[in-house]
PDB file of N, CA and C in Angstrom:
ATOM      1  N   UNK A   1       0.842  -1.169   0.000  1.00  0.00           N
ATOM      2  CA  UNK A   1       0.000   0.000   0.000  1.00  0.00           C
ATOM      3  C   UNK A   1       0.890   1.235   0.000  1.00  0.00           C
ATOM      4  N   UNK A   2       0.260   2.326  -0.201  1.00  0.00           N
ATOM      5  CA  UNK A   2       0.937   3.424  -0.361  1.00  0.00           C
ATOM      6  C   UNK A   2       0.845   4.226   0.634  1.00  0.00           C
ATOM      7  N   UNK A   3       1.880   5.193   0.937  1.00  0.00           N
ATOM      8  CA  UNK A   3       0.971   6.050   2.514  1.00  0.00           C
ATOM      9  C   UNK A   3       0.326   7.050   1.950  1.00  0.00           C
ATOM     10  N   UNK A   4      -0.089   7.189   0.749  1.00  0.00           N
ATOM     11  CA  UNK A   4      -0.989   8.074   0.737  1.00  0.00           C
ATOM     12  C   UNK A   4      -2.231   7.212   0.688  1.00  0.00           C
ATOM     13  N   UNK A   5      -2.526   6.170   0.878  1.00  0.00           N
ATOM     14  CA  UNK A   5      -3.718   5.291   1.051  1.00  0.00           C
ATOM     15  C   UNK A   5      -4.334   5.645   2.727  1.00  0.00           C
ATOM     16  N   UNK A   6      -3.430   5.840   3.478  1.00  0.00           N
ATOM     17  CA  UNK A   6      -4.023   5.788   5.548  1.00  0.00           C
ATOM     18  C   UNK A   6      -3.164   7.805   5.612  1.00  0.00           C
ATOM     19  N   UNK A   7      -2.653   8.022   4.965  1.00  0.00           N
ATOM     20  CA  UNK A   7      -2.166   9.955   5.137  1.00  0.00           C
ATOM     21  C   UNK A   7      -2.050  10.743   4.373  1.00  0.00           C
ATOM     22  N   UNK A   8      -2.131  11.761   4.846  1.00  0.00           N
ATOM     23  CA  UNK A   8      -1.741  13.022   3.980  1.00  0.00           C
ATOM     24  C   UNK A   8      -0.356  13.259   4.474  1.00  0.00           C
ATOM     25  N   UNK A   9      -0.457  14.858   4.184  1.00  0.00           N
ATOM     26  CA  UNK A   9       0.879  15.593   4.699  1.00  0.00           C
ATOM     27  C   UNK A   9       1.217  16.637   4.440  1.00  0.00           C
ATOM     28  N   UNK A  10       1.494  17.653   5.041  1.00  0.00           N
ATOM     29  CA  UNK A  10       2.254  19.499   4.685  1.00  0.00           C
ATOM     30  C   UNK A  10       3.131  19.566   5.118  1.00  0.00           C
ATOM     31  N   UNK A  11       3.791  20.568   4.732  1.00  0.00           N
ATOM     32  CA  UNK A  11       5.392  20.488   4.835  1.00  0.00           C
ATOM     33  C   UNK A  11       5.722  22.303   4.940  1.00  0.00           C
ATOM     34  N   UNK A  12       6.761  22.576   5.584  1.00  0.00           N
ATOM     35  CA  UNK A  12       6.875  23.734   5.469  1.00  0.00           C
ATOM     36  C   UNK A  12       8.714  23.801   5.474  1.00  0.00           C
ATOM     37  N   UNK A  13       9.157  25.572   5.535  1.00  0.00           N
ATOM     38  CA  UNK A  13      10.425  25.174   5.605  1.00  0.00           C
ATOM     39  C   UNK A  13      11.120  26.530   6.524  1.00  0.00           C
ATOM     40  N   UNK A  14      11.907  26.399   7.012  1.00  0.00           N
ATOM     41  CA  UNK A  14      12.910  27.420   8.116  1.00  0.00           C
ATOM     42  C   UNK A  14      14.296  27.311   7.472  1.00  0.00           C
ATOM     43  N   UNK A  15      14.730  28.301   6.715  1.00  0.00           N
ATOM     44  CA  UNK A  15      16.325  28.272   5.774  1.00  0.00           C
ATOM     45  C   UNK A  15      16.627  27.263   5.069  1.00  0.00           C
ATOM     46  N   UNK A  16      17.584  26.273   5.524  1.00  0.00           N
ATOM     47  CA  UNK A  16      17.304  25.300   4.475  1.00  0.00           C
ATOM     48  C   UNK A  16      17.247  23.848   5.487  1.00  0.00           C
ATOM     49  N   UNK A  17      16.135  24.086   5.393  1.00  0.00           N
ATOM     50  CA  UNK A  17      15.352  22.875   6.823  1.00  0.00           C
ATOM     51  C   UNK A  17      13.927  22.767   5.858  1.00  0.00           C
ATOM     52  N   UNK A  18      13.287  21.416   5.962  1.00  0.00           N
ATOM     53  CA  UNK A  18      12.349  21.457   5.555  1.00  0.00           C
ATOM     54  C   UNK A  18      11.807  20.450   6.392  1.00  0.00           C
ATOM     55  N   UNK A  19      10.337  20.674   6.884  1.00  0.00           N
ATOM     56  CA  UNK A  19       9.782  19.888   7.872  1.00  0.00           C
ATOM     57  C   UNK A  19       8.124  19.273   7.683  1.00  0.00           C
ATOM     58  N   UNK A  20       8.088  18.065   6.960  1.00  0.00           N
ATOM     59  CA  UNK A  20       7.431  17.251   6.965  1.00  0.00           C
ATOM     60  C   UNK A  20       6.359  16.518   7.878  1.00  0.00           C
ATOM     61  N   UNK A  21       5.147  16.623   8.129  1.00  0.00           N
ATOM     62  CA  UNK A  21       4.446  16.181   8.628  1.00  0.00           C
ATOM     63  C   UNK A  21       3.497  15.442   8.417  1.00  0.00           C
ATOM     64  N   UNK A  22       3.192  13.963   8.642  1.00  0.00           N
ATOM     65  CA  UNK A  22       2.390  13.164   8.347  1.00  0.00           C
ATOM     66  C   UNK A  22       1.482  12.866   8.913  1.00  0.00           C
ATOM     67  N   UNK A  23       0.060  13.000   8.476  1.00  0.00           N
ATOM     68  CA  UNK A  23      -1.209  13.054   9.573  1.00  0.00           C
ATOM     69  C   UNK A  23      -1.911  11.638   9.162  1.00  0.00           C
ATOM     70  N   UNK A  24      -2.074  10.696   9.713  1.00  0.00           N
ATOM     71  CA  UNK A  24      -3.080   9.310   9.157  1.00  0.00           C
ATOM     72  C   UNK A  24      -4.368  10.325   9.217  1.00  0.00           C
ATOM     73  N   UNK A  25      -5.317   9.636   8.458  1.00  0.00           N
ATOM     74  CA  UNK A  25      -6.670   9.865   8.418  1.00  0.00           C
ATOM     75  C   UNK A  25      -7.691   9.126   9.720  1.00  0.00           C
ATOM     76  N   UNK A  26      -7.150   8.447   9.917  1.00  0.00           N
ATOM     77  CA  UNK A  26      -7.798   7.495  11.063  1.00  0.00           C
ATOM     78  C   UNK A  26      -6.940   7.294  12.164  1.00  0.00           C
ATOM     79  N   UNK A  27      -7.115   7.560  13.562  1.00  0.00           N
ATOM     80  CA  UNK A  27      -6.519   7.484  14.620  1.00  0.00           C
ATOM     81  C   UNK A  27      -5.926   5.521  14.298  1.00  0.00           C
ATOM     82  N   UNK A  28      -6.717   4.500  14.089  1.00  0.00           N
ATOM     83  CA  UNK A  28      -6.251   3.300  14.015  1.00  0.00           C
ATOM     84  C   UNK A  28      -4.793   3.200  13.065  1.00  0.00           C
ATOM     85  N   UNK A  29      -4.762   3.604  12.308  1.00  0.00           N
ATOM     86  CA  UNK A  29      -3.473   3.728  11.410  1.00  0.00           C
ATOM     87  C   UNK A  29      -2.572   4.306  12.033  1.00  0.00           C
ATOM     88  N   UNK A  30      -2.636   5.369  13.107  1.00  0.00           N
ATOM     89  CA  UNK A  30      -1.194   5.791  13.666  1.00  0.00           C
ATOM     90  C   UNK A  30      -0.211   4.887  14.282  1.00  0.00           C
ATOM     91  N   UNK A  31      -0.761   3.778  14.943  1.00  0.00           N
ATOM     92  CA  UNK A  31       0.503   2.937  15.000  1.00  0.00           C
ATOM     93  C   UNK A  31       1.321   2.400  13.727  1.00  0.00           C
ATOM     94  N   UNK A  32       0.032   1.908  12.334  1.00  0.00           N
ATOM     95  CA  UNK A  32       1.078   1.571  12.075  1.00  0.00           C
ATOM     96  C   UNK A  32       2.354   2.386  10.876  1.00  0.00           C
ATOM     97  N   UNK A  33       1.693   3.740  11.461  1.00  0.00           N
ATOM     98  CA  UNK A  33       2.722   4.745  10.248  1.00  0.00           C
ATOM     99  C   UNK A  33       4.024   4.825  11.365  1.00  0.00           C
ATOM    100  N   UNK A  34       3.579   4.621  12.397  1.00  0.00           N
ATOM    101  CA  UNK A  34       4.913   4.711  13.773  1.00  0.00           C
ATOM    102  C   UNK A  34       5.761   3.390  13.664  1.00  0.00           C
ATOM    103  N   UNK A  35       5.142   2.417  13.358  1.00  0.00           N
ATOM    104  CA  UNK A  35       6.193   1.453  12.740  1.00  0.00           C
ATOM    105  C   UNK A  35       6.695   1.045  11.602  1.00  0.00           C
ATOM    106  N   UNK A  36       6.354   1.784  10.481  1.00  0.00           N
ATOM    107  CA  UNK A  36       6.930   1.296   9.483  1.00  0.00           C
ATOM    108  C   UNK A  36       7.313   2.691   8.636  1.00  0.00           C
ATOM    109  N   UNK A  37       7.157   3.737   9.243  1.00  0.00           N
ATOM    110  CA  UNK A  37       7.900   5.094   8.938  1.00  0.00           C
ATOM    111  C   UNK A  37       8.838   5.851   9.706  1.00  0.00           C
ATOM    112  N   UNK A  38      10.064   5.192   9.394  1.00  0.00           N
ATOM    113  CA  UNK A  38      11.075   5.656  10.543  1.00  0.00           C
ATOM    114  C   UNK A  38      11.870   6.603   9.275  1.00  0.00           C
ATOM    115  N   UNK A  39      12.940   7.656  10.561  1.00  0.00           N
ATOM    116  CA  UNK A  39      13.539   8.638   9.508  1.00  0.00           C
ATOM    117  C   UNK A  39      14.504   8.200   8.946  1.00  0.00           C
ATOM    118  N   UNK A  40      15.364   6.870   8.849  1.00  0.00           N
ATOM    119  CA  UNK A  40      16.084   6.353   7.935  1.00  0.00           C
ATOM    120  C   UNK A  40      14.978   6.252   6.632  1.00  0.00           C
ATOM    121  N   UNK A  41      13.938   5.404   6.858  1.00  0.00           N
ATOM    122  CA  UNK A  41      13.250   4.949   5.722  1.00  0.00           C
ATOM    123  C   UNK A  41      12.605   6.522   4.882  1.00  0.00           C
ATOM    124  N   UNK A  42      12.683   7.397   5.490  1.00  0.00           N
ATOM    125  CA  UNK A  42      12.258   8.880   4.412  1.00  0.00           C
ATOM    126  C   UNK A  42      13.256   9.052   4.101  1.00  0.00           C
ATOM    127  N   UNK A  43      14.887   9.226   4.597  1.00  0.00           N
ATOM    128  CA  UNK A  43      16.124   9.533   3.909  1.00  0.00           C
ATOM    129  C   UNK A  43      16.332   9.022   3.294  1.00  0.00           C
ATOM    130  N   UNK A  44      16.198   7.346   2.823  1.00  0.00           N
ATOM    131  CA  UNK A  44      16.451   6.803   1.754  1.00  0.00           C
ATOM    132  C   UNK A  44      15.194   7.241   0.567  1.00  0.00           C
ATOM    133  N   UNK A  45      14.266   7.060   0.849  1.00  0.00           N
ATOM    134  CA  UNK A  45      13.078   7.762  -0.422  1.00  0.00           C
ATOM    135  C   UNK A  45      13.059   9.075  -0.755  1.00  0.00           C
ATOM    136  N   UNK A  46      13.842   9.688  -0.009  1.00  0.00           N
ATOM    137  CA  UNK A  46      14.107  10.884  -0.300  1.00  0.00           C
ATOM    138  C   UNK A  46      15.750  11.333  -0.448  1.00  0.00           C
ATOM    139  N   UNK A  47      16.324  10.330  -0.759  1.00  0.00           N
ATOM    140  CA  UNK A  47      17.908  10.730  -0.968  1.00  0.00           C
ATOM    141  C   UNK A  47      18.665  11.541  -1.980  1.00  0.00           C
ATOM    142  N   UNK A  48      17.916  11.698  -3.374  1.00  0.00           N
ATOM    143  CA  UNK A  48      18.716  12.975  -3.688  1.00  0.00           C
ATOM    144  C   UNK A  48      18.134  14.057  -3.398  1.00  0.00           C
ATOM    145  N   UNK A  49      17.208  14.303  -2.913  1.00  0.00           N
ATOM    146  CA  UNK A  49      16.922  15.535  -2.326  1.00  0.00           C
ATOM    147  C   UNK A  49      17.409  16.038  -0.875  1.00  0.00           C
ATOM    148  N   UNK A  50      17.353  15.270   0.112  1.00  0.00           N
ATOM    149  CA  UNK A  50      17.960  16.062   1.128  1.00  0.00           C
ATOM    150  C   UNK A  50      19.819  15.638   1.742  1.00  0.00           C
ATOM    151  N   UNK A  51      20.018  16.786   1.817  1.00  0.00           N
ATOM    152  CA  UNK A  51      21.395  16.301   1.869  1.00  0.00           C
ATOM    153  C   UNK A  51      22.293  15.948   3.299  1.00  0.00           C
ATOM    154  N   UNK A  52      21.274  16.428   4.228  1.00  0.00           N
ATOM    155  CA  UNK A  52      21.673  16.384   5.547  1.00  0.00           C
ATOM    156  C   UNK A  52      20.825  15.369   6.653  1.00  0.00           C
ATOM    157  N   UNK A  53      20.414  15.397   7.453  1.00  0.00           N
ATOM    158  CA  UNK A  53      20.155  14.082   8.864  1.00  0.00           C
ATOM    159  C   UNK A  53      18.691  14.281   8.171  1.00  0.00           C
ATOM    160  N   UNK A  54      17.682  13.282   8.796  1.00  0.00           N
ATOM    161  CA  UNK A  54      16.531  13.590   8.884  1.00  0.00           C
ATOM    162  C   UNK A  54      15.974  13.141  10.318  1.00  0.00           C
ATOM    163  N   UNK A  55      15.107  13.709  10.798  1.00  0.00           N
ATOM    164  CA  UNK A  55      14.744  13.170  12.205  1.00  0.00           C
ATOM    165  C   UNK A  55      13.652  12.985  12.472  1.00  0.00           C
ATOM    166  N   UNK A  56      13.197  12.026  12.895  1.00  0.00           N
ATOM    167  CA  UNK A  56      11.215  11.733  13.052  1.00  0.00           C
ATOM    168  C   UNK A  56      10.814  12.499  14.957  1.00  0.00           C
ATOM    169  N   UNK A  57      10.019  12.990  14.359  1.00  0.00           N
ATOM    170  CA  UNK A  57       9.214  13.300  15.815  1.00  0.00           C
ATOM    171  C   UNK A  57       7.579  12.531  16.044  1.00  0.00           C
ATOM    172  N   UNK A  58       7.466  11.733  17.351  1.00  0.00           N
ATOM    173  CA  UNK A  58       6.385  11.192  17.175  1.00  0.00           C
ATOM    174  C   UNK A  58       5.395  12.345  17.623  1.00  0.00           C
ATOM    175  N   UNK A  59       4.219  12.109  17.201  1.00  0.00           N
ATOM    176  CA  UNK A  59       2.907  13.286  17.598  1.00  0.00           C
ATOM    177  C   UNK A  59       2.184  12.359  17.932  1.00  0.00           C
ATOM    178  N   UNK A  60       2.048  11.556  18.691  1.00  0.00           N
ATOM    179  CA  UNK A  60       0.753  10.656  18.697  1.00  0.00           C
ATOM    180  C   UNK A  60      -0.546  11.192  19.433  1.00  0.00           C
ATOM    181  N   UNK A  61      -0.770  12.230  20.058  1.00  0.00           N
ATOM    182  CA  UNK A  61      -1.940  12.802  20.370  1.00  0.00           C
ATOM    183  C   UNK A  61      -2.455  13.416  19.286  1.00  0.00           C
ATOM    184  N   UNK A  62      -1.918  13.590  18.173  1.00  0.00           N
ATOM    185  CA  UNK A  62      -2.811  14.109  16.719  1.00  0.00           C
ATOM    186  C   UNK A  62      -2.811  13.561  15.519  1.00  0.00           C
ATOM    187  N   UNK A  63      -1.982  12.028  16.062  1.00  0.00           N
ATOM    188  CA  UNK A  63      -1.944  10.655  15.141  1.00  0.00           C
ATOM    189  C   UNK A  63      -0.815  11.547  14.324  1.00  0.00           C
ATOM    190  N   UNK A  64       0.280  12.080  14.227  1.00  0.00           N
ATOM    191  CA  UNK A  64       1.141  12.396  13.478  1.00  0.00           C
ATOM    192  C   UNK A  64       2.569  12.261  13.466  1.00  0.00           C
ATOM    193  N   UNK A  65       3.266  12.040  12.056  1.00  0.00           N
ATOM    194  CA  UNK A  65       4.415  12.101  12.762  1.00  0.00           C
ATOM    195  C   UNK A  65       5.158  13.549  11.826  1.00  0.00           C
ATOM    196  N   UNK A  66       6.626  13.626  12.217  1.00  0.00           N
ATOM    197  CA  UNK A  66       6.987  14.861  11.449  1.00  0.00           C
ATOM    198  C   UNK A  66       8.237  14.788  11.700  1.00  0.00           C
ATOM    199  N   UNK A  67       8.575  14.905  10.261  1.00  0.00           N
ATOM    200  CA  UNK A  67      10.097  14.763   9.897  1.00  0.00           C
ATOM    201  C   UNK A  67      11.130  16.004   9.481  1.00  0.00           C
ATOM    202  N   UNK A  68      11.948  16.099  10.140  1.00  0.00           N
ATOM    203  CA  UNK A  68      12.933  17.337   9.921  1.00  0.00           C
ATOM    204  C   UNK A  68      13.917  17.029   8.800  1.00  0.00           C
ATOM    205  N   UNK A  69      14.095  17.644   7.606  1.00  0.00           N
ATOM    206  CA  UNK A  69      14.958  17.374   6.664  1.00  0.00           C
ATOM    207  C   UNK A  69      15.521  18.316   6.785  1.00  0.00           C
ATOM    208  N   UNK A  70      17.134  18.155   7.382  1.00  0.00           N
ATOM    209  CA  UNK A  70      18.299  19.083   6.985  1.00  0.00           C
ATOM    210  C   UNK A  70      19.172  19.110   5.709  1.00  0.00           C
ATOM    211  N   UNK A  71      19.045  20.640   5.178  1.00  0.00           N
ATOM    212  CA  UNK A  71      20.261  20.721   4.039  1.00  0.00           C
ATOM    213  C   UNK A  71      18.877  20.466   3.113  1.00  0.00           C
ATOM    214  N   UNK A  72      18.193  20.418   3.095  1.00  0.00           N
ATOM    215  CA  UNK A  72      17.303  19.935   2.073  1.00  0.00           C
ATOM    216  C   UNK A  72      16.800  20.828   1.205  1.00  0.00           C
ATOM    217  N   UNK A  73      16.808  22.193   1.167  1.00  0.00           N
ATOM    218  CA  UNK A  73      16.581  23.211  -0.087  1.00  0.00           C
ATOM    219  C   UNK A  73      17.453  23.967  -0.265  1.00  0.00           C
ATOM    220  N   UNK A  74      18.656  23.345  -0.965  1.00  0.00           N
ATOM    221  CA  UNK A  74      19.696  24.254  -1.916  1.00  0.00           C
ATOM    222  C   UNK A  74      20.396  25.142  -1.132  1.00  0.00           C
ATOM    223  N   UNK A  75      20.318  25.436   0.571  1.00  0.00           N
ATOM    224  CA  UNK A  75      20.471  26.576   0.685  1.00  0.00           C
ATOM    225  C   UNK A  75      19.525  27.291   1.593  1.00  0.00           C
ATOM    226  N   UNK A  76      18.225  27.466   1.034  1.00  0.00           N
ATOM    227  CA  UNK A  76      17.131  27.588   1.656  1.00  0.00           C
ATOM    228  C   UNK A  76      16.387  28.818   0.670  1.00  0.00           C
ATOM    229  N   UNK A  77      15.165  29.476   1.129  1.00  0.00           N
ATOM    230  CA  UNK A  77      14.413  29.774  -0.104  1.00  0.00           C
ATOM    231  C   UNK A  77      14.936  31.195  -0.786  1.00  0.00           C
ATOM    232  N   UNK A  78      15.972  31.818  -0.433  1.00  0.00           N
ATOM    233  CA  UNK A  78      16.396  32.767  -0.840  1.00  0.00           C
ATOM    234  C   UNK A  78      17.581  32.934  -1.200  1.00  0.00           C
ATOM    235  N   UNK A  79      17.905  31.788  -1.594  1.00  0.00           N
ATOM    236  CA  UNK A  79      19.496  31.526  -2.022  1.00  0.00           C
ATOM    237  C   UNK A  79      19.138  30.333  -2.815  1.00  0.00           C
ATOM    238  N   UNK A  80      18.267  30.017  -3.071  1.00  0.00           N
ATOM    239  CA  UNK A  80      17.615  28.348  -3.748  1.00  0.00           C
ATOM    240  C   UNK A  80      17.543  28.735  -5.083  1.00  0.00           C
ATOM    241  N   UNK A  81      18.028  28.035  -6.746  1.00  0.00           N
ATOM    242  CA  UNK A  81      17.401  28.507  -7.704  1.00  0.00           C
ATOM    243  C   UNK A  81      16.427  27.266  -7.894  1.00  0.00           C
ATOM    244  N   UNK A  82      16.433  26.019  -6.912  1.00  0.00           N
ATOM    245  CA  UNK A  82      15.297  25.693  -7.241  1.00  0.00           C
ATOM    246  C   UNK A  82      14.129  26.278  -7.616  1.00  0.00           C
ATOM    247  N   UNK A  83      13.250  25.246  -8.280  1.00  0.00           N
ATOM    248  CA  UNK A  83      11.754  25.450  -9.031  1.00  0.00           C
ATOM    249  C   UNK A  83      11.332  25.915  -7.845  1.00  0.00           C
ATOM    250  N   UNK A  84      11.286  24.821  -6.960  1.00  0.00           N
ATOM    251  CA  UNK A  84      10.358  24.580  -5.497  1.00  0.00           C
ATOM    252  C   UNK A  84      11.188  24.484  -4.283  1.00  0.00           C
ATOM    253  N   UNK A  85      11.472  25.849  -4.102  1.00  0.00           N
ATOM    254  CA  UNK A  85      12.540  26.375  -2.871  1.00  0.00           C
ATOM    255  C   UNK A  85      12.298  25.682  -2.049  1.00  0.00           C
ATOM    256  N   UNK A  86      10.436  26.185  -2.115  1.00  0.00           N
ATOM    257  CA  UNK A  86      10.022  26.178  -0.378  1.00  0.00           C
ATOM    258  C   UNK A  86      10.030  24.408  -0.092  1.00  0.00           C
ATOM    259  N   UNK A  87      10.217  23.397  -0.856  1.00  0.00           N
ATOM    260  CA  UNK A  87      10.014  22.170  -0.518  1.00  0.00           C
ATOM    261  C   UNK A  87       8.752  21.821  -0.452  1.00  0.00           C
ATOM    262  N   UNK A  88       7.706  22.445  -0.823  1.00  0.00           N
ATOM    263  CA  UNK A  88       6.151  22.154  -0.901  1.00  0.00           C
ATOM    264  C   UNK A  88       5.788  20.537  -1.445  1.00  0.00           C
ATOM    265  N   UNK A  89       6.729  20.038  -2.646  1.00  0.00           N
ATOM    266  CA  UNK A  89       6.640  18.991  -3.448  1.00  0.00           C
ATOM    267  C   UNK A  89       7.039  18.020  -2.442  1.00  0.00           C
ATOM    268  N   UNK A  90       8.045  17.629  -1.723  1.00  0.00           N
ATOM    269  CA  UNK A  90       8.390  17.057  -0.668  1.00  0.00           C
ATOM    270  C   UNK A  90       7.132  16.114  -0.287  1.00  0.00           C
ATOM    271  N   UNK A  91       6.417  16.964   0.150  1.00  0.00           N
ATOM    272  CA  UNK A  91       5.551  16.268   1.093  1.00  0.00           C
ATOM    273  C   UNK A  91       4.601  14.978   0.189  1.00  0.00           C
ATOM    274  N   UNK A  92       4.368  15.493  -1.020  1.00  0.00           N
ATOM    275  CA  UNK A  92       3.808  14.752  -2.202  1.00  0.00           C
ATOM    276  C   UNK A  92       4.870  13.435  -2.900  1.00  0.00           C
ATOM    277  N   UNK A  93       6.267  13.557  -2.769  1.00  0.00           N
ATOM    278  CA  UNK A  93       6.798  12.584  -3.256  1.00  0.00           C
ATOM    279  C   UNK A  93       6.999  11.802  -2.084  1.00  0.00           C
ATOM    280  N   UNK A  94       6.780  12.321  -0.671  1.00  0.00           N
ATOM    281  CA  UNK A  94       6.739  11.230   0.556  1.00  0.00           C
ATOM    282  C   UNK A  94       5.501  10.152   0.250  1.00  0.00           C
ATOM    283  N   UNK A  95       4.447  10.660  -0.219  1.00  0.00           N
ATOM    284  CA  UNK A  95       3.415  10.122   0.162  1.00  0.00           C
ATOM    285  C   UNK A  95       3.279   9.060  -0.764  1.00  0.00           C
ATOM    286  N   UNK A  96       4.220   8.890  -1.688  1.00  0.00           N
ATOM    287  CA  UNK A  96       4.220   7.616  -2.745  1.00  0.00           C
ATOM    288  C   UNK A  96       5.169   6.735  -2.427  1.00  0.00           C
ATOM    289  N   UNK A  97       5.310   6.857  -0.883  1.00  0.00           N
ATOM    290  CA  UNK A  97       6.454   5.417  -0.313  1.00  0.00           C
ATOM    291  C   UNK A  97       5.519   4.462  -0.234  1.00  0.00           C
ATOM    292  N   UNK A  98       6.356   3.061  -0.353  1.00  0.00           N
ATOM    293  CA  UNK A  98       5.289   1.705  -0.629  1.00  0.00           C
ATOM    294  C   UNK A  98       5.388   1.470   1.046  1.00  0.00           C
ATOM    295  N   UNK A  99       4.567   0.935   1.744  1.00  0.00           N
ATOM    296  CA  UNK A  99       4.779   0.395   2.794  1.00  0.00           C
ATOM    297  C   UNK A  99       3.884  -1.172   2.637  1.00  0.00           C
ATOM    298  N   UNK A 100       4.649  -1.951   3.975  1.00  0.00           N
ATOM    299  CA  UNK A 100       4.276  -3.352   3.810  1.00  0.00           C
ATOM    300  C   UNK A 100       2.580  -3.271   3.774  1.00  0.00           C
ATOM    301  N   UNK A 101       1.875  -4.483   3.148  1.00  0.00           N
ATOM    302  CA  UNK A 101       0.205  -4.600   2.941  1.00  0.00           C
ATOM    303  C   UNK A 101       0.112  -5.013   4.641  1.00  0.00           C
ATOM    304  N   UNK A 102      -0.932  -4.277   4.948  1.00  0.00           N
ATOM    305  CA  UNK A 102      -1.441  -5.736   6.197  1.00  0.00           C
ATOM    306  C   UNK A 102      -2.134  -6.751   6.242  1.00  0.00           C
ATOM    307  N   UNK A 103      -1.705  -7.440   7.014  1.00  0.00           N
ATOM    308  CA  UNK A 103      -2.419  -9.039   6.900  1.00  0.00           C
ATOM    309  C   UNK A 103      -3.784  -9.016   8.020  1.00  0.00           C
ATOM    310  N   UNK A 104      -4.663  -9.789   6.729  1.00  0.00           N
ATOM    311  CA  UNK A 104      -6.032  -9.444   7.119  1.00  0.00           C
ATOM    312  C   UNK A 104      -5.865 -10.596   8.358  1.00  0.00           C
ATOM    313  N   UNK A 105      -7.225  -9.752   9.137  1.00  0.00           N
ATOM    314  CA  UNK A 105      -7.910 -10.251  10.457  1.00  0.00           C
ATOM    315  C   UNK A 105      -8.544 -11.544  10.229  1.00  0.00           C
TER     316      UNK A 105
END
């Protein structure tokens, strides 16, 4: 499945930091975006784009999680000749990570 099948996500950015947030649609799905979305697994789906650490923060009182991408816009949005300084797209190429199917009840 895809995580855009159980989340969304917005993203914003602070210099060249860009910060990712993943909301499930259903409180039942937040565990399992907490186990099978760790911030190694966004640095690798996201490896030529960010060039520095990434770090997961859990939110579980709003079923979310949110990921800090360092180094990740060129610079940041005023020194960026990126298309998409602000990292807006980010959040949209997260959401086409495959994650494992679950096994029915």
């Amino acid at each position: 499945m895809r995580l855009h099948d159980i989340a969304h996500a917005r993203a914003g950015d602070k210099g060249d930091i860009s910060c990712i947030s993943v909301i499930a649609y259903r409180a039942e799905d937040y565990p399992w975006l907490e186990q099978h979305l760790s911030a190694e697994r966004v640095r690798t789906h996201l490896a030529g784009l960010v060039a520095g650490k990434v770090v997961r923060y859990a939110l579980p009182g709003i079923g979310a999680l949110n990921f800090v991408l360092e180094r990740a816009l060129a610079g940041g949005v005023t020194r960026s000749l990126a298309l998409d300084a602000h990292g807006k797209s980010y959040s949209f190429a997260l959401l086409s990570i495959e994650l494992p199917e679950r096994e029915s009840a």
